[in-house]
Structure formats: C-alpha cells, structure tokens
C-alpha atoms as a PDB file:
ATOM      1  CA  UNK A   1      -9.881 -10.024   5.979  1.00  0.00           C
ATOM      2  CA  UNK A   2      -7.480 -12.542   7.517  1.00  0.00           C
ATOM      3  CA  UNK A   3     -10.218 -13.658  10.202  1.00  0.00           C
ATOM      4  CA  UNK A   4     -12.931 -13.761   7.364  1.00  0.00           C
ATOM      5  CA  UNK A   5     -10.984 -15.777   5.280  1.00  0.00           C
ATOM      6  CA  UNK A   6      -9.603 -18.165   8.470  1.00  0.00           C
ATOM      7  CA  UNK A   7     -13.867 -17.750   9.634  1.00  0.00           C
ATOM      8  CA  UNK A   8     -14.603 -19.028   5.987  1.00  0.00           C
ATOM      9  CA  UNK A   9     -12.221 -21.546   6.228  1.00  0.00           C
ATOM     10  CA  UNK A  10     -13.528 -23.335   9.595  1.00  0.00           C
ATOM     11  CA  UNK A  11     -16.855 -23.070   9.132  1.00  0.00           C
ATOM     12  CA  UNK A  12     -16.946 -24.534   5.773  1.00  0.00           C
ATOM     13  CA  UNK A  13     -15.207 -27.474   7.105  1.00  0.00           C
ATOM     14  CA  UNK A  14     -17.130 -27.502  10.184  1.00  0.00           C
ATOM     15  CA  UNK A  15     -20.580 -28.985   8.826  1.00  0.00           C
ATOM     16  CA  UNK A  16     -23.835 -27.749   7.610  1.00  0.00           C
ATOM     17  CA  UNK A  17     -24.996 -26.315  10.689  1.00  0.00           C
ATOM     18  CA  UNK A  18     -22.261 -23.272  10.759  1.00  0.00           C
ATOM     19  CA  UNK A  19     -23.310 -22.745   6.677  1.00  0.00           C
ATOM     20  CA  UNK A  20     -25.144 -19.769   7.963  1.00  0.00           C
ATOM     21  CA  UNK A  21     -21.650 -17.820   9.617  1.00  0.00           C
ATOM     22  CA  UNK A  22     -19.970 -19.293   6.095  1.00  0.00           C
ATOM     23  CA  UNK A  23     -21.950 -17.116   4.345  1.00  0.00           C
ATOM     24  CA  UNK A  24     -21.966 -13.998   6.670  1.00  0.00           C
ATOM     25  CA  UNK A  25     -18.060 -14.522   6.479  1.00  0.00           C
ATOM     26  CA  UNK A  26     -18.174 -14.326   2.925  1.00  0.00           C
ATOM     27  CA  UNK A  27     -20.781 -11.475   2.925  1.00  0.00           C
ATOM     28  CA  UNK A  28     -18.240  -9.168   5.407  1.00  0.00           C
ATOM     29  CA  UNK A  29     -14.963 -10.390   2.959  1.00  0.00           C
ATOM     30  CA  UNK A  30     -17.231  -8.733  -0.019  1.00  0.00           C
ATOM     31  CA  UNK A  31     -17.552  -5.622   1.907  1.00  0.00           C
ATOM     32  CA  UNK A  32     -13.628  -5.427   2.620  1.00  0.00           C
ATOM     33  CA  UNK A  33     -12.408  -5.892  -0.997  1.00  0.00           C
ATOM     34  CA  UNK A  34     -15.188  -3.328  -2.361  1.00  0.00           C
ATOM     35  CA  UNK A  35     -13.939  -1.271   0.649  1.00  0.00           C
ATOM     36  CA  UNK A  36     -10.163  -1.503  -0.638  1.00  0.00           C
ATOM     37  CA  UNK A  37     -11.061  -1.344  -4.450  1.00  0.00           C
ATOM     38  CA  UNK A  38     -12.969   2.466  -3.584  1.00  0.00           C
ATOM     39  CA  UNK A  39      -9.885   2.698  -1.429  1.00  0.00           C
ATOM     40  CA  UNK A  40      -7.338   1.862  -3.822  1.00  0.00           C
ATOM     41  CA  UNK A  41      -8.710   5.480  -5.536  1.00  0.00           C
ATOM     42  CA  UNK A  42      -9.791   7.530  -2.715  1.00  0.00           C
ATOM     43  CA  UNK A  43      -7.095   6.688  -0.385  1.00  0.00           C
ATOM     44  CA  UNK A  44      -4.340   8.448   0.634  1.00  0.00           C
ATOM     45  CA  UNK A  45      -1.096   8.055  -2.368  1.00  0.00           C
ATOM     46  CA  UNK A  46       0.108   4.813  -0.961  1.00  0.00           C
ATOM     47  CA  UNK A  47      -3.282   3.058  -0.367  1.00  0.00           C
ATOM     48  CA  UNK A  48      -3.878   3.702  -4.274  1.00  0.00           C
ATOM     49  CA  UNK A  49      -3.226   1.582  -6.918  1.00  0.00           C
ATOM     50  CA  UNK A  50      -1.152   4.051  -9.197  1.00  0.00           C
ATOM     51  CA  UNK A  51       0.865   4.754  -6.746  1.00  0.00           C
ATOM     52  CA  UNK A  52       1.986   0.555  -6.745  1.00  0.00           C
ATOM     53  CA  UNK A  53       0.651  -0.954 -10.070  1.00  0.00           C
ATOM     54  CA  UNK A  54       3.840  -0.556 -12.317  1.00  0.00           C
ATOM     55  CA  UNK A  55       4.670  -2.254 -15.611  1.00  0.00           C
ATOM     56  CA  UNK A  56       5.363  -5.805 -15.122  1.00  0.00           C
ATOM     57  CA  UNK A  57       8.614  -5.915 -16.122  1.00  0.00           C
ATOM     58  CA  UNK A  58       9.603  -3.169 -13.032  1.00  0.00           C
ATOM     59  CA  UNK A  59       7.718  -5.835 -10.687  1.00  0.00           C
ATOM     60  CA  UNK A  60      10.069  -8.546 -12.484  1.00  0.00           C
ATOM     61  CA  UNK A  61      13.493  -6.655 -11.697  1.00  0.00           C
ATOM     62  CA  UNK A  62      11.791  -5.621  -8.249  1.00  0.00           C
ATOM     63  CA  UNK A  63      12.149  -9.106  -7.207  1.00  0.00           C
ATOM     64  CA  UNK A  64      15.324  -9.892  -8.833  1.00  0.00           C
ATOM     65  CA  UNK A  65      16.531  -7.107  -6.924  1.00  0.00           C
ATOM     66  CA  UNK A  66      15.221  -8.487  -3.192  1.00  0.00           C
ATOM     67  CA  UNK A  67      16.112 -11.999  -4.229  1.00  0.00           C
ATOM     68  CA  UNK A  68      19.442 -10.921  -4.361  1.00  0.00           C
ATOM     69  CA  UNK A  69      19.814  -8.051  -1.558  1.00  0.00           C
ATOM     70  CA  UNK A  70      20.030  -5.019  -3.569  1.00  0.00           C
ATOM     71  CA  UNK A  71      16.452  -4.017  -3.542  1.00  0.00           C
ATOM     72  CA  UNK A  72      15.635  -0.787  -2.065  1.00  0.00           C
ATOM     73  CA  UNK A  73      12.844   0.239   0.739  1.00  0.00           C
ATOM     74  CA  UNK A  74       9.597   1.406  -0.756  1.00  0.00           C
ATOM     75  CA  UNK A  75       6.893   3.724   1.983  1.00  0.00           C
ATOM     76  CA  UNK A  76       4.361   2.202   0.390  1.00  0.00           C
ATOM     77  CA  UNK A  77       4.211  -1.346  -1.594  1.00  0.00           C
ATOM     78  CA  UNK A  78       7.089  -2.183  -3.648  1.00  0.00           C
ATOM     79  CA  UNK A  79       6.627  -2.880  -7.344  1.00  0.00           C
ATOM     80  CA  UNK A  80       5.966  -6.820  -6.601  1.00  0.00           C
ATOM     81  CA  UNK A  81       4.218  -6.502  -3.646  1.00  0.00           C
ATOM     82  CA  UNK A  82       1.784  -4.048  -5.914  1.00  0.00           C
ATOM     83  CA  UNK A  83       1.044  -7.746  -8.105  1.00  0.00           C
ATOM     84  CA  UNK A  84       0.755  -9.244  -4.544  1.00  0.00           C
ATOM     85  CA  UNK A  85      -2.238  -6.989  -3.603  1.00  0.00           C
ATOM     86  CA  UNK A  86      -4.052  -7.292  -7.086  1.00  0.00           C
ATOM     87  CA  UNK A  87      -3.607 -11.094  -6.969  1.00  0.00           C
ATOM     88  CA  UNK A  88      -5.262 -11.447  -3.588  1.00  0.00           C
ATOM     89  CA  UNK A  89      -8.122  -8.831  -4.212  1.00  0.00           C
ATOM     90  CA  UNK A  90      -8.866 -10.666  -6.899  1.00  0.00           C
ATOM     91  CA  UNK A  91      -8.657 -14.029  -5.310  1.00  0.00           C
ATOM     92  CA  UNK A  92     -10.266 -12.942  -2.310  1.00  0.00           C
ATOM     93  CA  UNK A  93     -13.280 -11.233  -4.614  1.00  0.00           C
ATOM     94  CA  UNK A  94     -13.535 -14.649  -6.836  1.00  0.00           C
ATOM     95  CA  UNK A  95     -13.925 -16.277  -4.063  1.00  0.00           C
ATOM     96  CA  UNK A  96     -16.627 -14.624  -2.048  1.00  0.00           C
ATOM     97  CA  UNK A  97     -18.400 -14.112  -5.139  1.00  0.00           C
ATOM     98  CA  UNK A  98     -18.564 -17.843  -6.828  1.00  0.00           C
ATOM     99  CA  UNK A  99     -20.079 -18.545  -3.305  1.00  0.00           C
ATOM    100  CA  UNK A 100     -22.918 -16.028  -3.958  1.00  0.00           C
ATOM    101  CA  UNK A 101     -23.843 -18.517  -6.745  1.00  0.00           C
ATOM    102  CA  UNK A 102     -23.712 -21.880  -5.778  1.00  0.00           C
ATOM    103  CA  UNK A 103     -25.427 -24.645  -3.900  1.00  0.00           C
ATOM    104  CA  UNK A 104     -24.773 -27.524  -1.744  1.00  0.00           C
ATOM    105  CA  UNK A 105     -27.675 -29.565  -3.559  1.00  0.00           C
ATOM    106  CA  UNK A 106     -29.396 -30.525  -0.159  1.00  0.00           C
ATOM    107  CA  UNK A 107     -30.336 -27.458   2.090  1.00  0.00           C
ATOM    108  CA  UNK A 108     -28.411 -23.673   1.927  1.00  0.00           C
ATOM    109  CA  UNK A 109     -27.785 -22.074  -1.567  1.00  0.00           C
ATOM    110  CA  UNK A 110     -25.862 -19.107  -2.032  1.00  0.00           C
ATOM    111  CA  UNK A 111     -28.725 -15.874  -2.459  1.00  0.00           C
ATOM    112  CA  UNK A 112     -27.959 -15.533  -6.194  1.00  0.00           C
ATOM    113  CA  UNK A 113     -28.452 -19.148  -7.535  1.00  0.00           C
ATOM    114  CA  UNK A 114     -32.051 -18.714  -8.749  1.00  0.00           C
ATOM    115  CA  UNK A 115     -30.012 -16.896 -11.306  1.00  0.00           C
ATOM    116  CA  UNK A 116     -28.083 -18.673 -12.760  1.00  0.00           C
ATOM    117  CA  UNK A 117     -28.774 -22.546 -14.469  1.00  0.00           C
ATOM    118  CA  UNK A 118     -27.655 -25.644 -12.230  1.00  0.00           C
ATOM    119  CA  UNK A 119     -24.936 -26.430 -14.716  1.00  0.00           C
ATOM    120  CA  UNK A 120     -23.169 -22.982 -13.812  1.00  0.00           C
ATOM    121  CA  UNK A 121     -23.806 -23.086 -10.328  1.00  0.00           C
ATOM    122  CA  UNK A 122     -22.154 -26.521 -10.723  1.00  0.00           C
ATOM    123  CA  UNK A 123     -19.364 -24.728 -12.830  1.00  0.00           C
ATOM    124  CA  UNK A 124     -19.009 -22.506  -9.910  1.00  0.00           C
ATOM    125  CA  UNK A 125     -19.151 -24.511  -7.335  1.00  0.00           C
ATOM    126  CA  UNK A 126     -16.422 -26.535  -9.055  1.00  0.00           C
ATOM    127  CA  UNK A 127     -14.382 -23.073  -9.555  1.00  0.00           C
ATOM    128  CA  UNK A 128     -15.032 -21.937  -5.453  1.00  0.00           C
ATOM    129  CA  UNK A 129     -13.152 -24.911  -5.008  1.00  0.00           C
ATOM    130  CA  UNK A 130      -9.989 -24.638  -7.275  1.00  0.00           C
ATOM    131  CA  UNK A 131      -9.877 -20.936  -6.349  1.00  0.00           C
ATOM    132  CA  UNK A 132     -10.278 -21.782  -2.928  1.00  0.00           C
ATOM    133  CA  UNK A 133      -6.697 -23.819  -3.518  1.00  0.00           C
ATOM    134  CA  UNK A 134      -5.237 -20.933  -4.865  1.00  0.00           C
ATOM    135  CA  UNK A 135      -6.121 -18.395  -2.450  1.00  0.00           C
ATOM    136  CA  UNK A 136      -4.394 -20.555  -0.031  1.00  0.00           C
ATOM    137  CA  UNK A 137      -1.409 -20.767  -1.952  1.00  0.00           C
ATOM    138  CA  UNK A 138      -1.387 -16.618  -2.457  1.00  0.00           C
ATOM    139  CA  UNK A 139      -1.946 -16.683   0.925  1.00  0.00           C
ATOM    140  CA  UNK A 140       1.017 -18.826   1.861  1.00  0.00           C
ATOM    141  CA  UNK A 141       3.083 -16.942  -0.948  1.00  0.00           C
ATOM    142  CA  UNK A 142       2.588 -13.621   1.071  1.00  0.00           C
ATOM    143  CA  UNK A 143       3.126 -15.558   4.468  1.00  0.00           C
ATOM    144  CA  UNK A 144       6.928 -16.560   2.856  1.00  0.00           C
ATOM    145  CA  UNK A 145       7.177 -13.230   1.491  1.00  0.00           C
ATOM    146  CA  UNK A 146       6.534 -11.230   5.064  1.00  0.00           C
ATOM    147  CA  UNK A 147       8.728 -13.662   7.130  1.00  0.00           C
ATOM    148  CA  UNK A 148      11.474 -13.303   4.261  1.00  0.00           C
ATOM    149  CA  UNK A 149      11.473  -9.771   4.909  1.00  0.00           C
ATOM    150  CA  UNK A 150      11.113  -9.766   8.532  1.00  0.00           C
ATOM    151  CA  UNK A 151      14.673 -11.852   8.705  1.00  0.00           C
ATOM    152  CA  UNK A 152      15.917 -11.187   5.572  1.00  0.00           C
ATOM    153  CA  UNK A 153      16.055  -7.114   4.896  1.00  0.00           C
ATOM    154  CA  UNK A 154      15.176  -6.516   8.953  1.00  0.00           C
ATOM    155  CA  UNK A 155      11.568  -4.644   7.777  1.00  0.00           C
ATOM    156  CA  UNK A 156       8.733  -6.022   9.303  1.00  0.00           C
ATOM    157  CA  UNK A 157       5.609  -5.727   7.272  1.00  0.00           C
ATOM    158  CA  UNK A 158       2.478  -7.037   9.825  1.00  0.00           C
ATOM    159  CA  UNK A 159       1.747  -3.634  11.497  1.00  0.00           C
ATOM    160  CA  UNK A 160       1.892  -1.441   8.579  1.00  0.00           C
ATOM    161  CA  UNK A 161      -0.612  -3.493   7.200  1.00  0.00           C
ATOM    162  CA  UNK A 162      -2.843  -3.769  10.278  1.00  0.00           C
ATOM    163  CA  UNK A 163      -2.471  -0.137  10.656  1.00  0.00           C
ATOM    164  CA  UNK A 164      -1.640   1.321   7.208  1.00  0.00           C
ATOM    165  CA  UNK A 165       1.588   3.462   8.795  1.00  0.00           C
ATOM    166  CA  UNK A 166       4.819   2.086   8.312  1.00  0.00           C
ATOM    167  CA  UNK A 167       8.221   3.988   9.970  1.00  0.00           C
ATOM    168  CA  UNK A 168      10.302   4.968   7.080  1.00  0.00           C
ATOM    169  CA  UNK A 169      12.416   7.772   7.774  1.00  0.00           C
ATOM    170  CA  UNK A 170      12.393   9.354   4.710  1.00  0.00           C
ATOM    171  CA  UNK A 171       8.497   9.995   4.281  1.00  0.00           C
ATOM    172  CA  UNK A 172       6.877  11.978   6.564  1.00  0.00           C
ATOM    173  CA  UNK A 173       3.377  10.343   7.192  1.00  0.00           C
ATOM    174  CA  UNK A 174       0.131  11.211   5.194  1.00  0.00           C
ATOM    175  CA  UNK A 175      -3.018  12.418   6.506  1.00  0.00           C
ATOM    176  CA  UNK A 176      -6.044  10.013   5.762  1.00  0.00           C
ATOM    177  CA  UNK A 177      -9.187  11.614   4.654  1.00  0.00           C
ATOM    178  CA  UNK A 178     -11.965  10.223   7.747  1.00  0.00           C
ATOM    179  CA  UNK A 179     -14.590  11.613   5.482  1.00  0.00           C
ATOM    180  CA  UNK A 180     -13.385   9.761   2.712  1.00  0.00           C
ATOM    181  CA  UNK A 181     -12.869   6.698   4.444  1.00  0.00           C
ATOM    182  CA  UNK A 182     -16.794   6.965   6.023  1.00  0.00           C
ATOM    183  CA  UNK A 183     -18.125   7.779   2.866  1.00  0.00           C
ATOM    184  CA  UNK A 184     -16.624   4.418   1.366  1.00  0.00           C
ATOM    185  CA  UNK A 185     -17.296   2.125   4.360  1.00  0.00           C
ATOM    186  CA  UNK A 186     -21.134   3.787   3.946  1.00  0.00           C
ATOM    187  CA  UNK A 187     -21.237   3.129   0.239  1.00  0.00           C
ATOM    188  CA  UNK A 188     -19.725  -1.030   0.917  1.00  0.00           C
ATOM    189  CA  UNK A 189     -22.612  -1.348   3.809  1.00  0.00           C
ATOM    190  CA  UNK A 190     -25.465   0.132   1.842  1.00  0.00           C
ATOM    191  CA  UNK A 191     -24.241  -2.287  -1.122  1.00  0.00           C
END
C-alpha cells in the first residue's frame, strides 16, 4: 500500500504520459483495502476489526494514556491505533475510488465516468483532490505516531506491520489461515 500510494503520488505529478501506471496504482490500492476489509473478518483475532474497534471514548483515554506514559502494550492495535486503521482504509478506499470516476477533460478518464454526469465527475474530481490532502495528512499522522513510539515507549511498529507478527512476550503467536488468506486475495483479483 505504501508504494501504491508513493506510485500514485509520482505519477500523478509526473505528466500525462505515466496516467496509465496512475491508474494501475490505484487499481492494485483497490485490491489491498478490499483485501484488508475481507481480512479485517477472516483474519486471524488481531487482523480483525472487533478485536481493535472499541468505543470511542476507550480510544480517547487510550491516547491520554500514551500521551502521558502510562499506556500499556497491546499484541495487536491499541484502542487508537484501531481509529488509525479505519481512518486510512477509508481514506485510502475514497481515494482510489473518486479516481474510478473522474476525468482530466482532455485525454484519460477514469473507467466508470460514462456513469456518472460531468458535474459529479467534476464533484469528484474536486473531492480526489481534498481527500488526496487528507490522506497525506493521515499519512503523516501515523508517520509521527510510529516514530513517537519507536523513541518514546522503545516498541517499534514497522515490521509488525510489514509482517503482521509483532514480539510481545505475553502472546504466544497465532496461526494464519493460508486458505483463508488465498481465498480472499482470489476473491480481490477476480473483483
């Protein structure tokens, strides 16, 4: 996801001529967040979302609690890191899907914009832009938020999320379901 979005990023600033690699960027970053959505209920209990999607208010006093140094260490996502995964999803999702919609006005539209009227693929185009802006501030949110715990509580967070294990002592590790995971990646290709 990080090179899709970075891929996205550079080619949409590169010129019309890498509009085609935009898209297939934005096609493969639609495959990963309907990947971790069927994930987020077929995965193992800390790749699903009740497992981390708690009641506001505990993701409130979650982050009172690491602001100031009390918090404890979670196996999985922490109560406001939970918020932090539904906010980018749904960034990330927004974002790959206004693009499916909208048109530059001179040569590549998105495949879906013979569906919609030119004043919402204008609409859309307008929203890609402003959610584009906030992606990159979630983004830069979570970048604060992984360095702050790398120094801060001494837990670095970049492998277990390249590699979905994270050493904490007192959980022994989980067995992921392969068949589960194929039958998901199958069901995000064929869409």
């Amino acid at each position: 996801l990080v090179i899709c979005f970075a891929g996205s990023w550079i080619t949409a600033e590169a010129g019309f001529e890498w509009t085609e690699v935009h898209f297939r960027f934005g096609y493969t970053t639609l495959g990963l967040i309907l990947f971790r959505i069927l994930w987020g209920f077929l995965g193992n209990r800390y790749a699903r979302f009740s497992n981390f999607i708690t009641k506001p208010t505990t993701a409130a006093k979650s982050i009172a609690e690491m602001v100031d140094g009390t918090s404890e260490r979670h196996a999985g996502h922490s109560p406001h890191g939970g918020y932090a995964v539904i906010f980018l999803l749904y960034f990330a999702l927004a974002q790959a899907t206004s693009g499916l919609f909208i048109s530059d006005d001179i040569l590549y539209t998105g495949p879906y914009n013979g569906v919609v009227s030119n004043d919402l693929a204008g609409a859309l185009a307008w929203f890609h832009g402003l959610n584009f802006t906030l992606l990159q501030t979630m983004i830069g949110l979570h970048l604060v938020a992984i360095i702050w715990y790398r120094f801060k509580k001494n837990e670095g967070l970049i492998m277990p999320m390249l590699s979905g294990y994270k050493q904490a002592p007192f959980e022994p590790a989980l067995p992921v379901s392969v068949f589960k995971a194929i039958a998901a990646i199958m069901v995000c290709a064929a869409i």
